[in-house]
Protein backbone atom coordinates (compact mmCIF):
# COMPACT_ATOMS: atom_id res chain seq x y z
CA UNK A 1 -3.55 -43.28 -1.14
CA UNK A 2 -3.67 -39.92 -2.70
CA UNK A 3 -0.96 -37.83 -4.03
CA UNK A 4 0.06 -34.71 -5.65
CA UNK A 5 0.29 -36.66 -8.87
CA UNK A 6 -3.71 -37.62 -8.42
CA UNK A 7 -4.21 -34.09 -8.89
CA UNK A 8 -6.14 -33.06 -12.21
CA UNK A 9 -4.72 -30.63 -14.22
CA UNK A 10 -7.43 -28.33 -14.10
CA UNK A 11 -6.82 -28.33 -9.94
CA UNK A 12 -3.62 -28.26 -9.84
CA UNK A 13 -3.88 -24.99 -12.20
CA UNK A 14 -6.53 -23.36 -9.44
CA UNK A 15 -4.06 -24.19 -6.75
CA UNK A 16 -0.54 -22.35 -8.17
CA UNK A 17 -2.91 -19.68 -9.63
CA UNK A 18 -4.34 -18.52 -6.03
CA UNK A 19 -0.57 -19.06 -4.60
CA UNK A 20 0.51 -16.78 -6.94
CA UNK A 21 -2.27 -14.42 -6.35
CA UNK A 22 -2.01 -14.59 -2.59
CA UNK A 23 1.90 -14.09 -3.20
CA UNK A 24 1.44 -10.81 -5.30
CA UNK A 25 -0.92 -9.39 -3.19
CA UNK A 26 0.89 -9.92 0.28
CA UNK A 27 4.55 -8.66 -1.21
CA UNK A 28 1.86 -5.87 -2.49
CA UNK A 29 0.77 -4.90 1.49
CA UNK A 30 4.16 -5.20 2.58
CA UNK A 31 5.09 -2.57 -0.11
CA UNK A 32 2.36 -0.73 1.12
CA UNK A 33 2.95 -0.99 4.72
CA UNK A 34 7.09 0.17 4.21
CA UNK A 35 5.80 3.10 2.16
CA UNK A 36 3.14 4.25 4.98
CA UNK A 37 6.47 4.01 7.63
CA UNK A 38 8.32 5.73 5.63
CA UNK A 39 5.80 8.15 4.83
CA UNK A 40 5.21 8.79 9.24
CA UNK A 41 9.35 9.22 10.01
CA UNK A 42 9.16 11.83 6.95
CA UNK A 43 5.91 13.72 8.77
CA UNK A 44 7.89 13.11 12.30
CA UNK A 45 11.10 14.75 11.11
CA UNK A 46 9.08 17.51 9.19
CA UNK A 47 6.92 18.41 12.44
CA UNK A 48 10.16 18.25 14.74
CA UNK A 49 11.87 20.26 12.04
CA UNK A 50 8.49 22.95 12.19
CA UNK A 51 8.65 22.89 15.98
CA UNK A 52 12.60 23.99 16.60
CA UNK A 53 12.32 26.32 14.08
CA UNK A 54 9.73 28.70 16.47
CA UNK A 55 11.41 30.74 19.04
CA UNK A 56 12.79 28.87 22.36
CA UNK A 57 10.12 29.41 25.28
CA UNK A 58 11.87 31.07 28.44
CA UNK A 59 11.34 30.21 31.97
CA UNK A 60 9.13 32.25 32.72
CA UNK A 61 6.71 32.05 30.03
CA UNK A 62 6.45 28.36 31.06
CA UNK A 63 5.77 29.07 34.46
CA UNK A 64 3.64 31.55 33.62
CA UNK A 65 1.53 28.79 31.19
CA UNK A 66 1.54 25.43 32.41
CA UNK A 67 -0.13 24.49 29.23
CA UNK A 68 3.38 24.86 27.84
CA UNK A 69 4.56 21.93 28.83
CA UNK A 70 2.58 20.10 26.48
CA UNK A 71 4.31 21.61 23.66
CA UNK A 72 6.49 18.67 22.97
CA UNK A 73 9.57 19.34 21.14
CA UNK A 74 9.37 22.78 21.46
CA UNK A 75 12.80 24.24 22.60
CA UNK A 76 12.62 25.50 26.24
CA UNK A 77 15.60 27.73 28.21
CA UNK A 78 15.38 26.53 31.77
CA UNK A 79 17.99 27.70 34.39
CA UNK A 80 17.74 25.65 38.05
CA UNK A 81 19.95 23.30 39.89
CA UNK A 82 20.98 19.53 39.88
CA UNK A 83 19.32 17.47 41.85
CA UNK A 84 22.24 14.88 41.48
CA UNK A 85 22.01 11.94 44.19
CA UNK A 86 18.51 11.41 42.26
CA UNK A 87 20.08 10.57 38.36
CA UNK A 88 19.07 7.94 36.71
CA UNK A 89 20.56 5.63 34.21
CA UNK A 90 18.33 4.19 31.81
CA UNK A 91 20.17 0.88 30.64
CA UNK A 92 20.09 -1.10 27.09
CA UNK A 93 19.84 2.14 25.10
CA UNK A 94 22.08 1.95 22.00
CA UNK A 95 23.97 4.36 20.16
CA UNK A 96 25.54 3.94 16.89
CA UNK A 97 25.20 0.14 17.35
CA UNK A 98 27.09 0.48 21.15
CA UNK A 99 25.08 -0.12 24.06
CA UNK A 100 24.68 2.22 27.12
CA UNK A 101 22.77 4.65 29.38
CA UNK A 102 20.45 7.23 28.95
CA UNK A 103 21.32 9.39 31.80
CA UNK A 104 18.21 11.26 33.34
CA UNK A 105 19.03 14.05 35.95
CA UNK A 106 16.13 15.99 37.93
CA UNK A 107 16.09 20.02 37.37
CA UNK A 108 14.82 21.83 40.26
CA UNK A 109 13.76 24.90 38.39
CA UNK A 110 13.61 28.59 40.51
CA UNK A 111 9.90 27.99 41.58
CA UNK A 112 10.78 24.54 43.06
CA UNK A 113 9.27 23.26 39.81
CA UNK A 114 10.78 19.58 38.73
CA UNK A 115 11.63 18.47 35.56
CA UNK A 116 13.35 15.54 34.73
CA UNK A 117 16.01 16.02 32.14
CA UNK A 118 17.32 13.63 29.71
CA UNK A 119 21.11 14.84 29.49
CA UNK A 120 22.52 12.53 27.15
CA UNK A 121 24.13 9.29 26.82
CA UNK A 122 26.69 7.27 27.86
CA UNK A 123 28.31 3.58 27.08
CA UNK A 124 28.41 1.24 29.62
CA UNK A 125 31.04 -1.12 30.94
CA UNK A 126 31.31 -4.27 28.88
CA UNK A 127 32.73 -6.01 31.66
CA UNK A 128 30.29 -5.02 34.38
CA UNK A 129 27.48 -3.32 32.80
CA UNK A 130 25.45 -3.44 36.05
CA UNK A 131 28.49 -0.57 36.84
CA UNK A 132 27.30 3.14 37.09
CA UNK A 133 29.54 5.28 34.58
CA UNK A 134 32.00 7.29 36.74
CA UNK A 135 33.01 9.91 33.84
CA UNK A 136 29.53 11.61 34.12
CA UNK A 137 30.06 15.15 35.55
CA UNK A 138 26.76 16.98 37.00
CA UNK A 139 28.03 20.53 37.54
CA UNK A 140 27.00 22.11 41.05
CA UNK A 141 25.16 25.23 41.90
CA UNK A 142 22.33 27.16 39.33
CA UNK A 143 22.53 26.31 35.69
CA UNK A 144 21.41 26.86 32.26
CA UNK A 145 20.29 24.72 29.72
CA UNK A 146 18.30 24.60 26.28
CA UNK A 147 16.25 21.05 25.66
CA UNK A 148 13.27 20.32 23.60
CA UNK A 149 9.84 19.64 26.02
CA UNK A 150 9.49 15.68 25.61
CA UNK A 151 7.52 13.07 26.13
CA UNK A 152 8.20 10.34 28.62
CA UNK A 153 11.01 7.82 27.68
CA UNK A 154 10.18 4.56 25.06
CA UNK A 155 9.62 1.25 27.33
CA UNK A 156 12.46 -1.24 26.56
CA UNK A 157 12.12 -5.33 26.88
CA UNK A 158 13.13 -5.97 30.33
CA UNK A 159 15.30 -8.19 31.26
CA UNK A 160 15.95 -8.62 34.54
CA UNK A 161 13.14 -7.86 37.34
CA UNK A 162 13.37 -4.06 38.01
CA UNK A 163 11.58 -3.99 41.44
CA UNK A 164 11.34 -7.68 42.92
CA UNK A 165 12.46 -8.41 45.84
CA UNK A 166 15.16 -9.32 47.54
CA UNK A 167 15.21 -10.18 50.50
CA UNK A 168 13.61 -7.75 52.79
CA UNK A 169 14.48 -4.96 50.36
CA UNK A 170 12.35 -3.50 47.39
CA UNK A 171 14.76 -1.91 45.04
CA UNK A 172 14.03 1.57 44.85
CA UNK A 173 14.98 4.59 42.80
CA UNK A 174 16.93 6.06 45.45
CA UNK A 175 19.04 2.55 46.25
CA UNK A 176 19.61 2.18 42.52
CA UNK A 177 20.90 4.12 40.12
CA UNK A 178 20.34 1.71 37.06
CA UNK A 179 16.90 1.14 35.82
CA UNK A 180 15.85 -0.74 32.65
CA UNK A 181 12.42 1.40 32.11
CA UNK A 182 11.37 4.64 34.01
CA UNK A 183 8.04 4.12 35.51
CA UNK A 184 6.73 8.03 36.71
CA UNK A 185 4.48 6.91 39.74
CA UNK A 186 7.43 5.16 41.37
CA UNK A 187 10.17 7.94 40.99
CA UNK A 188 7.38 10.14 42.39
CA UNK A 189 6.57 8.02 45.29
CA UNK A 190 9.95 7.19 46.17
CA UNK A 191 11.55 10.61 45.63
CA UNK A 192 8.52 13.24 46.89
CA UNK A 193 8.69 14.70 44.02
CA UNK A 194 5.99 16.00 41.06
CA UNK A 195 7.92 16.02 38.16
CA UNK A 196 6.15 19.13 35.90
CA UNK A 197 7.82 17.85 32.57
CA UNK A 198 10.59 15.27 30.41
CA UNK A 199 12.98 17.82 28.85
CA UNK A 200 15.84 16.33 26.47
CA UNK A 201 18.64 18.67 26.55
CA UNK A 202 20.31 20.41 23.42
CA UNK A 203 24.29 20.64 23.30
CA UNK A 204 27.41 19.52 22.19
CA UNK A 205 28.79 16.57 23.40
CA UNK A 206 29.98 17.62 27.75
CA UNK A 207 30.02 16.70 30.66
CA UNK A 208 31.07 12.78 29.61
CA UNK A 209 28.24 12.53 27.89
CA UNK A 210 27.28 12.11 23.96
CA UNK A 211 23.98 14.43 22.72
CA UNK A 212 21.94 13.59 19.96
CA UNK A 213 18.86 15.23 18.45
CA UNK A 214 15.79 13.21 19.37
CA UNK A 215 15.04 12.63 15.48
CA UNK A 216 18.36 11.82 14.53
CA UNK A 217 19.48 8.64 12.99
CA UNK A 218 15.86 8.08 11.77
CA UNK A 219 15.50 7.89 8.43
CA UNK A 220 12.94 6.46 5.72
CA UNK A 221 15.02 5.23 3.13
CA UNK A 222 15.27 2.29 4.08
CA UNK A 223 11.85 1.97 4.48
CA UNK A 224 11.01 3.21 0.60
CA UNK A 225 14.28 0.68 -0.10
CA UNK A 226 12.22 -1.67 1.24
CA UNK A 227 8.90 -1.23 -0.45
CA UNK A 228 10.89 -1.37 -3.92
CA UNK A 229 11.88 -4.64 -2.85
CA UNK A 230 8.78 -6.04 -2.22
CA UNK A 231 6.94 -4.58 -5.02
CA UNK A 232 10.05 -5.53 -7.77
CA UNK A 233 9.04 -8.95 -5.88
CA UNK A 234 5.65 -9.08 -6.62
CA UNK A 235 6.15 -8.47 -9.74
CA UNK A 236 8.19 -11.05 -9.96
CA UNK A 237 5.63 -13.49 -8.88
CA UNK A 238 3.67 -12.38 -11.39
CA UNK A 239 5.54 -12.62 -14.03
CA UNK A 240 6.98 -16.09 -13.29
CA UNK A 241 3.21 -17.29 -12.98
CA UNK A 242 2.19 -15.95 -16.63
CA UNK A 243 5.52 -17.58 -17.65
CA UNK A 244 5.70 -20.69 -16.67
CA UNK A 245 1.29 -20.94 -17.02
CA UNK A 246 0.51 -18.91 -20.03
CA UNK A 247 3.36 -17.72 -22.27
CA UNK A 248 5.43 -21.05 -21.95
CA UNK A 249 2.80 -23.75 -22.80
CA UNK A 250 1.24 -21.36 -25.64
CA UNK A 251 4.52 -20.87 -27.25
CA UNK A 252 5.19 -24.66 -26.97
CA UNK A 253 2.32 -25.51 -28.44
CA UNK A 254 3.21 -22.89 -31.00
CA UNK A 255 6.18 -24.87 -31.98
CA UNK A 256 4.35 -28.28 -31.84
């Protein structure tokens, strides 16, 4: 029966060498890979950083140029009214390590336009988290705000069935308050409405709710931390190979 021992040395040599070659050059990628994500969150926060520098667009220059609302994360002044019975809370989105809601308000703007705005966050009850937060305040009558024109919110890993069943009921938008993902097709089905744009609202923190930049809290150092790693570890694996293969047996036989 064969064994590791039955191994010549000439074979056994071939075999640590590729290890040690497939070792440098995957820590290699993964250096390579950290650098290139650290590399994107420096372009994101430098093309965010571009885009709130130009001039907020008004109200009416948006409804004047419906191409506007494709200039994501341009600031936008918007003045319309609640539509509050219609807020959503977007569960299992964390803050400073504490999980919560994303709560998501409709905007019906002078024109009848709809946006849906992202107003901020709050934490949810650790006890019950299926429990809507009761400190949110949605102030009544015509408003203003300032947000940034958005995209449509990040999918999450669901973990509970969102629109199953039960029963002879479909859960619905308008029955629920407390959704894990926000699927566009179905709030516009349900609700009869066409929302025109995702707006994430710029403020301090009001209204119960905690406001963050969209950008904030990501940062590429640990990403360039991480390449170091990898590449001090490749050439670790390197150097152990010409060690304990080349420099070791030459200067024993040195000695010999």
């Amino acid at each position: 029966m064969n064994s590791t021992s039955d191994i010549g040395p000439k074979k056994q040599s071939g075999l640590i060498a590729l290890a040690a070659l497939l070792g440098v050059l995957l820590t290699l990628w993964l250096g390579e890979w950290q650098l290139s994500r650290g590399y994107d969150k420096d372009q994101m926060k430098a093309q965010f950083n571009e885009q709130m520098n130009l001039p907020a667009l008004s109200q009416s220059e948006i409804l004047s140029h419906r191409e506007a609302w494709q200039f994501f994360n341009r600031r936008a002044e918007l003045g319309g009214e609640w539509l509050t019975d219609l807020t959503i809370y977007l569960a299992n989105r964390s803050h400073e390590g504490k999980s919560g809601f994303w709560v998501m308000t409709p905007l019906k703007l002078e024109d009848s336009t709809v946006v849906l705005v992202e107003r901020g966050w709050v934490p949810w009850n650790p006890v019950d988290p299926s429990q809507i937060p009761d400190q949110v305040e949605t102030p009544k009558g015509l408003i203003q705000i300032q947000g940034l024109i958005s995209k449509s919110p990040s999918k999450m890993l669901e973990l509970w069935g969102g629109s199953k069943e039960e029963g002879s009921e479909t859960k619905t938008y308008l029955k629920s308050g407390i959704w894990q993902n926000f699927d566009l097709s179905t709030f516009e089905n349900q609700t009869g409405l066409k929302v025109s744009a995702f707006i994430h609202q710029i403020a301090k923190p009001s209204e119960g709710l905690i406001r963050d930049l969209p950008v904030q809290g990501i940062s590429s150092d640990k990403n360039y931390g991480y390449a170091v790693q990898w590449f001090l570890l490749s050439a670790l694996i390197g150097f152990l190979y010409f060690w304990f293969q080349w420099i070791k047996p030459y200067l024993h036989a040195k000695q010999q």
